[in-house]
N, C-alpha and C. Protein backbone atom coordinates (compact mmCIF):
# COMPACT_ATOMS: atom_id res chain seq x y z
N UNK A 1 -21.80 -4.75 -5.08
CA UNK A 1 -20.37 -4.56 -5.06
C UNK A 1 -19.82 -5.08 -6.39
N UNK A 2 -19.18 -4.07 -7.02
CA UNK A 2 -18.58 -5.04 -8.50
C UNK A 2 -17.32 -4.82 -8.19
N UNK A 3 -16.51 -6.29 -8.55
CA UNK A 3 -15.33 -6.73 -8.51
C UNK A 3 -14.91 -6.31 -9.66
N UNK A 4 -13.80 -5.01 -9.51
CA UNK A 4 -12.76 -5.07 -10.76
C UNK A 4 -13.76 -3.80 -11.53
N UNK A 5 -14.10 -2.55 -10.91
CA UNK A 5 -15.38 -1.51 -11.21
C UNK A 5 -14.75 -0.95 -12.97
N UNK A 6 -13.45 -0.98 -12.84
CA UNK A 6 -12.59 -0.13 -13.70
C UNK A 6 -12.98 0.83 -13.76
N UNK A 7 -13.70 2.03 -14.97
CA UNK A 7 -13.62 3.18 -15.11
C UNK A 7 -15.27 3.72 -14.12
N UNK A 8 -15.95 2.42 -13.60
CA UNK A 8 -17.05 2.80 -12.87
C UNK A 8 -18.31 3.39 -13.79
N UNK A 9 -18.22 2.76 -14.98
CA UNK A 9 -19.75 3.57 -15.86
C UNK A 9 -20.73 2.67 -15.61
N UNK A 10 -20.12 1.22 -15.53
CA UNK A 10 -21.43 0.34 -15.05
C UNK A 10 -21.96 0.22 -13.80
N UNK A 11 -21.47 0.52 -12.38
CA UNK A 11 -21.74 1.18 -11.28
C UNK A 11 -22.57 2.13 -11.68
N UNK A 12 -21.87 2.87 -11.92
CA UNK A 12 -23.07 4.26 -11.68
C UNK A 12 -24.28 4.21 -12.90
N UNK A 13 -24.26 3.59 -13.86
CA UNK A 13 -25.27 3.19 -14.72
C UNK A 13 -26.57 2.72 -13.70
N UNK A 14 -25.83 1.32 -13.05
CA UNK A 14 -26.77 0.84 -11.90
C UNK A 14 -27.41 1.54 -11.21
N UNK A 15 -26.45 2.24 -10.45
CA UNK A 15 -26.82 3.44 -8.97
C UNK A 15 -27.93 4.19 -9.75
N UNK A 16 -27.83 5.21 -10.71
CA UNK A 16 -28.60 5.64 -11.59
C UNK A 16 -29.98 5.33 -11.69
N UNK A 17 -29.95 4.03 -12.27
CA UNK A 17 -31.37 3.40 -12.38
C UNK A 17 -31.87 2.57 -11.27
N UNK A 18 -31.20 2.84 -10.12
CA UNK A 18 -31.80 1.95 -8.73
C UNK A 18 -33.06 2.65 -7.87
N UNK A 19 -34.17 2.23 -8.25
CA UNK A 19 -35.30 2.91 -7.65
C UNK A 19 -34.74 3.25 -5.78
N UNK A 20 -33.80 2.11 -5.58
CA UNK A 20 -33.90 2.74 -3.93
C UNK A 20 -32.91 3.28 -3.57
N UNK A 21 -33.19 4.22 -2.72
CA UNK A 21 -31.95 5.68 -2.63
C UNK A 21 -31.19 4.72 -1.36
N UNK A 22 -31.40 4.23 -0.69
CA UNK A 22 -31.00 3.85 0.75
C UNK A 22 -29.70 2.59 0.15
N UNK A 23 -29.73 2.03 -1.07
CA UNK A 23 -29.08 1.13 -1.93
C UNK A 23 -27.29 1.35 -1.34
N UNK A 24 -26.29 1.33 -1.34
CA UNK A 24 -24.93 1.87 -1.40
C UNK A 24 -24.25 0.25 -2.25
N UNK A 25 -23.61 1.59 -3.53
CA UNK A 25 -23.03 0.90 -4.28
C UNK A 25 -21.48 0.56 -4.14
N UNK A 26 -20.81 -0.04 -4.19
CA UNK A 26 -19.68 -0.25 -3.86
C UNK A 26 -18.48 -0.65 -5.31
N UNK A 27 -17.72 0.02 -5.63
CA UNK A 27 -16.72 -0.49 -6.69
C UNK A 27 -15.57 -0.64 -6.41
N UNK A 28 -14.91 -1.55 -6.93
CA UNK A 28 -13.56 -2.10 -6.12
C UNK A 28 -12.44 -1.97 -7.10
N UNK A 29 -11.37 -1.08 -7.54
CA UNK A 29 -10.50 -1.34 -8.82
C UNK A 29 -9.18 -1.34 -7.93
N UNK A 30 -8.10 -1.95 -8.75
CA UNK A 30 -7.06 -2.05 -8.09
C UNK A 30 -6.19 -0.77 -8.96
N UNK A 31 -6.36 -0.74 -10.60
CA UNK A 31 -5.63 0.39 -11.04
C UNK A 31 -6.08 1.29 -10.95
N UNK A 32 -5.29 2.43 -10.52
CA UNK A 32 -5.17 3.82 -10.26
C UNK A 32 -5.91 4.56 -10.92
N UNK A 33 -5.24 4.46 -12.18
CA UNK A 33 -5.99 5.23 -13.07
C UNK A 33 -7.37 5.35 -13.79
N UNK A 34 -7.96 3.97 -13.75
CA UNK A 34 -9.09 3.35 -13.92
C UNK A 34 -10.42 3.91 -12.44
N UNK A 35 -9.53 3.68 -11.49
CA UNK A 35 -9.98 4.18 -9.67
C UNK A 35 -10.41 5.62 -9.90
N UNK A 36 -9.58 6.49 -10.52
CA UNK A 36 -9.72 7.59 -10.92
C UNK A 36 -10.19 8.42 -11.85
N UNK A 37 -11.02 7.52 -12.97
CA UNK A 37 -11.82 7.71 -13.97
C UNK A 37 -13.18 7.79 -13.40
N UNK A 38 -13.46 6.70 -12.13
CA UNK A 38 -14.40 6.00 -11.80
C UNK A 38 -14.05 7.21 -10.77
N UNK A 39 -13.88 7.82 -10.31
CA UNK A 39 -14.06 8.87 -9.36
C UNK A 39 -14.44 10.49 -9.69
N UNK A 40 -14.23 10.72 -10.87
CA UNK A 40 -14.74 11.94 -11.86
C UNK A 40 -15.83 11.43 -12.65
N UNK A 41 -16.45 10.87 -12.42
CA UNK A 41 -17.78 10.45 -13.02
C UNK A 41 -18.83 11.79 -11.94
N UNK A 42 -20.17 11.96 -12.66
CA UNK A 42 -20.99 12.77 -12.13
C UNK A 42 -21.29 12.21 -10.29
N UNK A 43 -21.00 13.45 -9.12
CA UNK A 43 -21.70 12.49 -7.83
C UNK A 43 -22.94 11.96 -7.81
N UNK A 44 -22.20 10.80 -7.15
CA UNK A 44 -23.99 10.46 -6.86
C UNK A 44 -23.37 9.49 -5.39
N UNK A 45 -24.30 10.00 -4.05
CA UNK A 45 -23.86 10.10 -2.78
C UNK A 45 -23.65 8.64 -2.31
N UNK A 46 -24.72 7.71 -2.84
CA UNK A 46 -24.78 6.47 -2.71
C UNK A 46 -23.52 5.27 -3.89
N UNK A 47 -22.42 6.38 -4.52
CA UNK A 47 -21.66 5.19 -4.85
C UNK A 47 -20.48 5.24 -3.99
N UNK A 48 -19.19 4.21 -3.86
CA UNK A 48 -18.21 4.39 -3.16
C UNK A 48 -17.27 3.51 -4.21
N UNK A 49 -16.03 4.30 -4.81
CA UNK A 49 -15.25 3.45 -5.21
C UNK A 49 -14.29 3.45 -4.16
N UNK A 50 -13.27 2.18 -4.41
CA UNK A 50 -12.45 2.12 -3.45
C UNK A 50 -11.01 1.67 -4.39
N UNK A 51 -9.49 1.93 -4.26
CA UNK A 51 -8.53 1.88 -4.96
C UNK A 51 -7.79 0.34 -4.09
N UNK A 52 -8.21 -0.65 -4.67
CA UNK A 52 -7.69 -1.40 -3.72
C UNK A 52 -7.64 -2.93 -4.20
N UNK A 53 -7.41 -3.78 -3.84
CA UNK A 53 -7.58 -5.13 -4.06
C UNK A 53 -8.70 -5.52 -4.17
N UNK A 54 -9.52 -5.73 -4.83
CA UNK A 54 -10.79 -6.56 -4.08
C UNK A 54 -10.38 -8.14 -3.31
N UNK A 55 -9.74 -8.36 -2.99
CA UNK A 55 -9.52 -9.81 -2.37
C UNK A 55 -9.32 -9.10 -0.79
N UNK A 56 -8.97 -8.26 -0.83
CA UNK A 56 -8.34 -7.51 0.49
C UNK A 56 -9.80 -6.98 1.31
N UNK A 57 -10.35 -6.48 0.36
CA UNK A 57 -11.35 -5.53 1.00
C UNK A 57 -12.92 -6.58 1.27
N UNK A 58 -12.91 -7.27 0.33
CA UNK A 58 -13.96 -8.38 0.21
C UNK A 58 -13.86 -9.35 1.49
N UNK A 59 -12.25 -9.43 1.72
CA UNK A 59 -12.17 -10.58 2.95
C UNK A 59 -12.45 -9.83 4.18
N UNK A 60 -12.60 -8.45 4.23
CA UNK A 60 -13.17 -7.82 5.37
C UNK A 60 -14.79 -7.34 6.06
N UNK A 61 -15.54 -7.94 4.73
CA UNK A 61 -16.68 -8.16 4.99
C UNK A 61 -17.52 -9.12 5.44
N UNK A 62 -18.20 -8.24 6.48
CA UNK A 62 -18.84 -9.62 7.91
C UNK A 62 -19.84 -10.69 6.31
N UNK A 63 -19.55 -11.72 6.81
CA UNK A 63 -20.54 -12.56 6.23
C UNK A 63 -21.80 -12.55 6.12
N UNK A 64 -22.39 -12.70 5.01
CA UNK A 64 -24.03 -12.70 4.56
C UNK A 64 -24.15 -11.34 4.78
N UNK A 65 -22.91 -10.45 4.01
CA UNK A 65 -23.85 -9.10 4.46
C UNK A 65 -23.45 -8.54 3.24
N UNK A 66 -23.63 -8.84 1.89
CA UNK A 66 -23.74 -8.11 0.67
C UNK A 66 -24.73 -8.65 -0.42
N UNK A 67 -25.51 -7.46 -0.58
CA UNK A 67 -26.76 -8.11 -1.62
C UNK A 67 -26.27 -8.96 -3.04
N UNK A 68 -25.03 -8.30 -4.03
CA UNK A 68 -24.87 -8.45 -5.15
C UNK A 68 -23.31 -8.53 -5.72
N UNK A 69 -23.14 -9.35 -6.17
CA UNK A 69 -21.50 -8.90 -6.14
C UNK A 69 -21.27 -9.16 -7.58
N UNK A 70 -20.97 -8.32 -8.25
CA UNK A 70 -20.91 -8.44 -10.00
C UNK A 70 -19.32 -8.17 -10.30
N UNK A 71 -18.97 -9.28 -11.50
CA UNK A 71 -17.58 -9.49 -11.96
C UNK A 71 -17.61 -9.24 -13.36
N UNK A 72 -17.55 -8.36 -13.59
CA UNK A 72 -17.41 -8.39 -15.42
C UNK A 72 -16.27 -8.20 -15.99
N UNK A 73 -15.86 -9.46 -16.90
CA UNK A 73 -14.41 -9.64 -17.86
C UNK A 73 -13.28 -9.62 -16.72
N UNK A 74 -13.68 -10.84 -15.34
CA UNK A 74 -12.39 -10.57 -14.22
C UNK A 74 -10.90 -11.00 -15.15
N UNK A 75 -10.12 -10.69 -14.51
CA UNK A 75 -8.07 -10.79 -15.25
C UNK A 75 -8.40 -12.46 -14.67
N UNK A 76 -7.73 -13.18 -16.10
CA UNK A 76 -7.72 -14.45 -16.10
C UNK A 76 -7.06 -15.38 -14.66
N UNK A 77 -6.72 -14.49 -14.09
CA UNK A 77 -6.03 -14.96 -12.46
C UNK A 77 -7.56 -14.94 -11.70
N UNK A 78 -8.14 -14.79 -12.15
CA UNK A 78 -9.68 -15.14 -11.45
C UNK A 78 -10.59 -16.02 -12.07
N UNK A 79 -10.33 -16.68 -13.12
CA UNK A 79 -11.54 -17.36 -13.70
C UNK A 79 -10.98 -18.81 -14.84
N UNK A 80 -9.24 -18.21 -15.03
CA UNK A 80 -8.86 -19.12 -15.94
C UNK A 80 -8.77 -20.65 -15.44
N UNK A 81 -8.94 -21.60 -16.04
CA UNK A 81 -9.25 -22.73 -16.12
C UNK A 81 -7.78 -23.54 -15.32
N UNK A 82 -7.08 -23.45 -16.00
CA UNK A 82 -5.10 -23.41 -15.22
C UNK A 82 -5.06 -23.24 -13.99
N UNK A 83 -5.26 -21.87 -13.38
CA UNK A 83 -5.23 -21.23 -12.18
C UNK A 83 -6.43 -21.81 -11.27
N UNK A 84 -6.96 -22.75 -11.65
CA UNK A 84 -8.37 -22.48 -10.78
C UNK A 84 -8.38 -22.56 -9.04
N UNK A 85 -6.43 -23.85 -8.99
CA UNK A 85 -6.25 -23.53 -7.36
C UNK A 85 -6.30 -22.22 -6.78
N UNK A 86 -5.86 -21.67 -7.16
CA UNK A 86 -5.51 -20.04 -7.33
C UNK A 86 -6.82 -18.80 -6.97
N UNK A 87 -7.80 -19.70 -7.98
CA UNK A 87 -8.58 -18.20 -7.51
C UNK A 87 -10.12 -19.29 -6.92
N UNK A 88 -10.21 -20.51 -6.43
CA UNK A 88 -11.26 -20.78 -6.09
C UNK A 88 -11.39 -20.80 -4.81
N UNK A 89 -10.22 -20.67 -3.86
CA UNK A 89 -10.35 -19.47 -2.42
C UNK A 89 -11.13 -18.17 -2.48
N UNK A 90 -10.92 -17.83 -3.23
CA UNK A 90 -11.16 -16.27 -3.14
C UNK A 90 -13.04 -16.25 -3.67
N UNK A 91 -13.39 -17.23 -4.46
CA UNK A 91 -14.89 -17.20 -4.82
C UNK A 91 -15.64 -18.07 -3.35
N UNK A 92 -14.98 -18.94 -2.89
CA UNK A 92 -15.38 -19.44 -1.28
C UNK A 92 -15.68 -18.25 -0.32
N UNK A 93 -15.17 -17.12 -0.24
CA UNK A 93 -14.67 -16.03 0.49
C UNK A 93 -16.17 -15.11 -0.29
N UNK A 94 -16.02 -14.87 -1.51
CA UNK A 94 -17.46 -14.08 -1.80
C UNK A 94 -18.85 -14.90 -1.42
N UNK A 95 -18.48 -16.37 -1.80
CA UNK A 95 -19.61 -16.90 -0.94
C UNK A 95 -20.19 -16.96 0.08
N UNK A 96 -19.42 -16.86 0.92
CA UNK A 96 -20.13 -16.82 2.67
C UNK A 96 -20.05 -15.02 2.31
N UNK A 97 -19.73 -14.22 1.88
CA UNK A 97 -20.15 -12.58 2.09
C UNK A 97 -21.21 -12.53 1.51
N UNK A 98 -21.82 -13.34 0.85
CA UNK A 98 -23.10 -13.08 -0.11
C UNK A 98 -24.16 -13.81 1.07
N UNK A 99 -25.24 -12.81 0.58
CA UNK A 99 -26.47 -12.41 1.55
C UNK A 99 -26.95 -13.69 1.65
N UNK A 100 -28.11 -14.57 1.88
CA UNK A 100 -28.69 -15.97 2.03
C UNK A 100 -29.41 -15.90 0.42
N UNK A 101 -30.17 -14.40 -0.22
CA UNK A 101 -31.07 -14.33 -1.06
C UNK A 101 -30.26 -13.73 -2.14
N UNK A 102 -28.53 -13.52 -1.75
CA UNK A 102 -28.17 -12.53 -2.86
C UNK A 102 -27.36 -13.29 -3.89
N UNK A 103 -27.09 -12.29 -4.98
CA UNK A 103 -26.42 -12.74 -6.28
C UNK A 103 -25.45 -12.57 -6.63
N UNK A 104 -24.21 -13.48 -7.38
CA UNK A 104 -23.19 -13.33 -7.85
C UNK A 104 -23.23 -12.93 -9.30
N UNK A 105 -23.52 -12.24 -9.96
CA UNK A 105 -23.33 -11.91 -11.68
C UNK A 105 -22.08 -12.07 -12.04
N UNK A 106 -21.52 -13.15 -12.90
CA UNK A 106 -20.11 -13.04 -13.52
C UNK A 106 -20.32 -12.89 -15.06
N UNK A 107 -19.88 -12.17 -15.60
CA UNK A 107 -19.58 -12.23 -17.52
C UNK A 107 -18.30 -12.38 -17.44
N UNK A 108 -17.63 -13.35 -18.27
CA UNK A 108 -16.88 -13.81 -18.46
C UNK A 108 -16.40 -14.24 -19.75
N UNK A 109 -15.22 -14.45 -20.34
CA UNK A 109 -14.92 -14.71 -21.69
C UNK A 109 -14.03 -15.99 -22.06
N UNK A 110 -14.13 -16.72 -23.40
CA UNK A 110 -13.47 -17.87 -23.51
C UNK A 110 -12.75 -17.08 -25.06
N UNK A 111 -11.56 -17.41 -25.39
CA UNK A 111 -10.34 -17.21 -26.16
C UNK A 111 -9.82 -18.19 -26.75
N UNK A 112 -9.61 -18.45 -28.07
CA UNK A 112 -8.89 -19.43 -28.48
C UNK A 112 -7.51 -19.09 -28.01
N UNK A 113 -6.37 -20.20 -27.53
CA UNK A 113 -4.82 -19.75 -27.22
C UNK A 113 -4.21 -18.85 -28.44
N UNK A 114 -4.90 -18.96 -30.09
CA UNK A 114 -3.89 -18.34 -31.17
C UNK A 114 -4.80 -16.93 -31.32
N UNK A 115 -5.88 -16.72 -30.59
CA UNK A 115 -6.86 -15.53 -30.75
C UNK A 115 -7.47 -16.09 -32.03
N UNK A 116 -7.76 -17.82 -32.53
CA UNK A 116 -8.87 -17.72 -33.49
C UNK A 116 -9.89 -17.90 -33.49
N UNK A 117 -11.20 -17.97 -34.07
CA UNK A 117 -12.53 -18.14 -33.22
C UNK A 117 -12.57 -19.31 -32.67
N UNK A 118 -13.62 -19.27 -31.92
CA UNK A 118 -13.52 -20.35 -30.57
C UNK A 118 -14.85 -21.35 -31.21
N UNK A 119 -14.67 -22.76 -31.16
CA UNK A 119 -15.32 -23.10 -31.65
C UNK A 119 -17.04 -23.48 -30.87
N UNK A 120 -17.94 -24.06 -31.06
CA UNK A 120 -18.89 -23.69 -30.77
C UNK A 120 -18.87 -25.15 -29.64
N UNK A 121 -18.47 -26.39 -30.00
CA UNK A 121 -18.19 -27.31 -28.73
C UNK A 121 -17.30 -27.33 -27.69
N UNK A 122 -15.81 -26.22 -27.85
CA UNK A 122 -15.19 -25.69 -26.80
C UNK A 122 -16.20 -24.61 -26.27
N UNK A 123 -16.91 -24.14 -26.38
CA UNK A 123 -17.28 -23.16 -25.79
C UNK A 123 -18.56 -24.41 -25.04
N UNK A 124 -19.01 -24.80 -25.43
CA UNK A 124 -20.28 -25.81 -24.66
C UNK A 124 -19.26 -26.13 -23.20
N UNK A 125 -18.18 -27.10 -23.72
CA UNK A 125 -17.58 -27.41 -22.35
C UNK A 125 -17.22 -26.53 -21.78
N UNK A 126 -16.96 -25.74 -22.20
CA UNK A 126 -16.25 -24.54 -21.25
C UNK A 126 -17.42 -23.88 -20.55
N UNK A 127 -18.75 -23.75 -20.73
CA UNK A 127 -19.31 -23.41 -19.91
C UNK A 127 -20.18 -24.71 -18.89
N UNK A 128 -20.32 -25.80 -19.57
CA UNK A 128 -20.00 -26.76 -18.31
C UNK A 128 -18.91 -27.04 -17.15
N UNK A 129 -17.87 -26.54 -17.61
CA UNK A 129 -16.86 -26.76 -16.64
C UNK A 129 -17.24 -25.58 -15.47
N UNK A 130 -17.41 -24.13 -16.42
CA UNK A 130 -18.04 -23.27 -15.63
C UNK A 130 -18.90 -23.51 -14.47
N UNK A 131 -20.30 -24.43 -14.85
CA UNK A 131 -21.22 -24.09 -14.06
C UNK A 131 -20.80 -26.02 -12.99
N UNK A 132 -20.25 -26.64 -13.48
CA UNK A 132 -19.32 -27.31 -12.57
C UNK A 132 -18.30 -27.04 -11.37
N UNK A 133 -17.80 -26.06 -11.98
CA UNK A 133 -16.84 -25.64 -10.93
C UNK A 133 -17.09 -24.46 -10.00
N UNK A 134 -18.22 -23.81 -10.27
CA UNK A 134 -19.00 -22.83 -9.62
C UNK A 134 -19.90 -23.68 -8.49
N UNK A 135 -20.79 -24.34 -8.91
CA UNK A 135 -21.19 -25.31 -8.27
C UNK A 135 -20.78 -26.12 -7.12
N UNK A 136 -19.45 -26.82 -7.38
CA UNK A 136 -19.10 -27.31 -6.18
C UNK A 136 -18.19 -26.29 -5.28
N UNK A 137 -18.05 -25.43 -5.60
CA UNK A 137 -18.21 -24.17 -4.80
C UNK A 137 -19.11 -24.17 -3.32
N UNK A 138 -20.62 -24.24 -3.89
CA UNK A 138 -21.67 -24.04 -3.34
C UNK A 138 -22.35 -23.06 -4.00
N UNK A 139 -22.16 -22.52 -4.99
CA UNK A 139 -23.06 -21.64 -5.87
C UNK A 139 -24.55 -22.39 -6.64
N UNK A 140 -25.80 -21.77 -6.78
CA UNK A 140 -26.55 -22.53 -7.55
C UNK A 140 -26.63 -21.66 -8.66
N UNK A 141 -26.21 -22.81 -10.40
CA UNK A 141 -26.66 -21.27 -11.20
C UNK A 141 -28.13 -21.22 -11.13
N UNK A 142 -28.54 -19.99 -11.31
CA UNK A 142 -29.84 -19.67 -11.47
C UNK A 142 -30.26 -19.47 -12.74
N UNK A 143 -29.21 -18.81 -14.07
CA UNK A 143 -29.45 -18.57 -15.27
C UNK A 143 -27.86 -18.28 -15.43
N UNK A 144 -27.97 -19.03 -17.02
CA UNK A 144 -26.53 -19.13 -17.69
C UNK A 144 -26.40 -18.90 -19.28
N UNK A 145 -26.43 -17.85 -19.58
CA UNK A 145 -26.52 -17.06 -21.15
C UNK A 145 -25.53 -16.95 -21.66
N UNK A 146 -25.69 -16.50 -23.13
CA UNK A 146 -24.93 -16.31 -23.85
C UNK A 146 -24.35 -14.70 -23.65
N UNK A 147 -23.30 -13.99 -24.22
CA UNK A 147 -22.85 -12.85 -24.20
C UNK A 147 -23.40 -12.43 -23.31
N UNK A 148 -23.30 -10.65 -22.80
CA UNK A 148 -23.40 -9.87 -21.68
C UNK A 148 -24.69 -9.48 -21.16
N UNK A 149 -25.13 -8.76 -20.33
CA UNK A 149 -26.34 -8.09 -20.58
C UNK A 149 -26.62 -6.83 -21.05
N UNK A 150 -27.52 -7.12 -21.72
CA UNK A 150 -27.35 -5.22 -22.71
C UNK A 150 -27.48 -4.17 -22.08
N UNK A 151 -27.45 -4.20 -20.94
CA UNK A 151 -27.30 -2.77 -20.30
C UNK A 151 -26.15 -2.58 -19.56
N UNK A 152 -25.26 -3.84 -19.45
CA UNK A 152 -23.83 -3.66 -19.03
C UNK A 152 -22.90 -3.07 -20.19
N UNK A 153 -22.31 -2.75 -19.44
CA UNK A 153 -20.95 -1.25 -20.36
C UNK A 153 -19.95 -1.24 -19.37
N UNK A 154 -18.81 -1.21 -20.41
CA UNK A 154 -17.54 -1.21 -19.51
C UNK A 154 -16.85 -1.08 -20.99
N UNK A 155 -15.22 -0.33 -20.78
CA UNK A 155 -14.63 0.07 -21.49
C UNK A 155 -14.47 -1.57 -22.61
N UNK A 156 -13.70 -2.49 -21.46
CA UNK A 156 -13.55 -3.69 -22.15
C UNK A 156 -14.79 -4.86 -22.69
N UNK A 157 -15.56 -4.55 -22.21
CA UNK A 157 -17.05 -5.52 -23.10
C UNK A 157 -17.39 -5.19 -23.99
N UNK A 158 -17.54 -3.53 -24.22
CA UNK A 158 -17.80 -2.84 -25.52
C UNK A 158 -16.60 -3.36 -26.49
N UNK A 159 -15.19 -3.64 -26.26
CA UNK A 159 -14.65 -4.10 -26.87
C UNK A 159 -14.38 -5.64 -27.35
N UNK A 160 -14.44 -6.63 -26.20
CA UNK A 160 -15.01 -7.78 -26.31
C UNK A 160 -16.19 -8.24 -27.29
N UNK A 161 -17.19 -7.65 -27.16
CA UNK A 161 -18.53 -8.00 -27.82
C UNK A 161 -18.52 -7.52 -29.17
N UNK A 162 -17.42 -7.27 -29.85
CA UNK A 162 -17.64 -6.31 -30.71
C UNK A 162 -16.54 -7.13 -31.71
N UNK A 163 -16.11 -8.89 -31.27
CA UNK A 163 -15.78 -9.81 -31.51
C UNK A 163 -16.14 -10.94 -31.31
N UNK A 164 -17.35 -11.56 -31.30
CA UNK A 164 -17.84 -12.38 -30.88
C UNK A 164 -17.70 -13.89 -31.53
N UNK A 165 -16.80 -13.95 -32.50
CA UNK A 165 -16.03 -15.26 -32.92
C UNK A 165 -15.24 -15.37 -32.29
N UNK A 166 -14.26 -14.78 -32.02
CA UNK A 166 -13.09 -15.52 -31.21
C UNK A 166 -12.77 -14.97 -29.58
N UNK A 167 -14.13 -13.88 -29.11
CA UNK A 167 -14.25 -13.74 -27.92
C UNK A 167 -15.58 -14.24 -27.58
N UNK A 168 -15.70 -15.11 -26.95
CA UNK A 168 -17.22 -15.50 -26.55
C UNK A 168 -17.94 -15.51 -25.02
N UNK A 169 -18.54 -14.55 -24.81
CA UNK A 169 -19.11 -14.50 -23.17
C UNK A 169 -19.82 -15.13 -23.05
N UNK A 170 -20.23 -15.51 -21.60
CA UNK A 170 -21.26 -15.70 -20.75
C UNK A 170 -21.31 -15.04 -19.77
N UNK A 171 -22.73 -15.04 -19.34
CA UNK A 171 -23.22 -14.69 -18.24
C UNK A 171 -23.84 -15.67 -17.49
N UNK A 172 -22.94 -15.69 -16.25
CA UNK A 172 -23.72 -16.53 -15.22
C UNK A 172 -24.11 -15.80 -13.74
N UNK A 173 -25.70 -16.07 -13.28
CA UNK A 173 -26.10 -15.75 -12.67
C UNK A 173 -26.12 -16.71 -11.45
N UNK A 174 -25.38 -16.88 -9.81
CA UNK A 174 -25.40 -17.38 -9.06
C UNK A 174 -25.89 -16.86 -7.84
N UNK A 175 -27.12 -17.83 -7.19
CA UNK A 175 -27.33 -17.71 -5.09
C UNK A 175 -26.57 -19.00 -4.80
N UNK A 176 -26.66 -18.68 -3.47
CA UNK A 176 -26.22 -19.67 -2.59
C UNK A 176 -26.98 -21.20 -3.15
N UNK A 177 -26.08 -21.69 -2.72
CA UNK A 177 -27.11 -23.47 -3.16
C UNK A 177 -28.23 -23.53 -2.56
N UNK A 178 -27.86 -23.25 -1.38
CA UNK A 178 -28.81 -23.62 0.04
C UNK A 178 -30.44 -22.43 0.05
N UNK A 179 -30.10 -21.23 -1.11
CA UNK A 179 -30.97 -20.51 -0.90
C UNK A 179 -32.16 -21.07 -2.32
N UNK A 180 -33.30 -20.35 -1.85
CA UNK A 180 -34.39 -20.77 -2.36
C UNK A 180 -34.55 -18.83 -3.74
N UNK A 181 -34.23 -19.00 -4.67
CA UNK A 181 -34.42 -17.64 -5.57
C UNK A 181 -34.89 -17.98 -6.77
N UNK A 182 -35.71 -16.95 -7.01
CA UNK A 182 -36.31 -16.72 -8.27
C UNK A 182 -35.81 -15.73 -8.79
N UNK A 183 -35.06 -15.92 -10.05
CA UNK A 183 -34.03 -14.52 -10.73
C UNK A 183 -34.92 -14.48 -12.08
């Protein structure tokens, strides 16, 4: 399930290269038009976008019953440092929906406030605070990198990455604490 699918190329990139047909992919966008980019893409029977909240649709899923739930470049009302009362309900809520063995993928970005490059010890803490505040969550990271993964694509990473002084990603890979994974 990816949170925030937008135009859906990295969905169906996935679906694409997923050896198992029985798989159902799920994409969640809230804008329209983005919902609708991601819906004129070539069929393929096993994806489903949906035009909607993901907070809405996510809180309607029975618990421990989604393999993967991927967030790439979420709107700072999900990840910013300020807000964190704000959106660390809503990562509690993907936690109990995530499987006992499954994974959270987030890429995510750090910004200087004037857009100048970000320096290389704000970015250290900032991804400690990351894997801190994920953590007492109940998330375990499993692996925590630099920039995206090269086979992720999305309108905005291609643009992100394509600044990597004063936009700087990570990728963090999370299971459950309690689960036992090899990623």
């Amino acid at each position: 399930m990816e949170l925030g699918s937008g135009d859906g190329r990295l969905l169906a990139e996935l679906a694409h290269n997923s050896i198992k047909s029985n798989v159902l992919f799920i994409g969640i966008e809230i804008e329209t038009s983005e919902h609708l980019k991601a819906c004129e893409l070539p069929s393929n029977e096993n994806i489903l976008f949906i035009n909607e909240s993901y907070e809405i649709i996510v809180a309607d899923f029975p618990d421990e019953s989604v393999d993967t739930f991927i967030s790439v470049l979420p709107h700072p009302k999900y990840v910013d440092q300020c807000l964190q009362n704000i959106w660390l309900p809503f990562y509690e809520i993907v936690l109990r929906k995530l499987k006992k063995l499954g994974l959270f993928i987030l890429v995510t970005e750090l910004t200087n406030d004037l857009f100048q490059p970000v320096s290389n010890s704000a970015y250290v803490v900032w991804k400690q605070w990351l894997q801190m505040i994920f953590s007492s969550i109940g998330f375990k990271i499993e692996l925590l990198n630099d920039g995206a993964p090269h086979d992720f694509s999305s309108r905005y990473l291609d643009q992100f990455s394509a600044d990597h002084e004063r936009i700087r990603l990570v990728t963090i890979v999370m299971t459950k604490a309690d689960s036992i994974t090899k990623y």
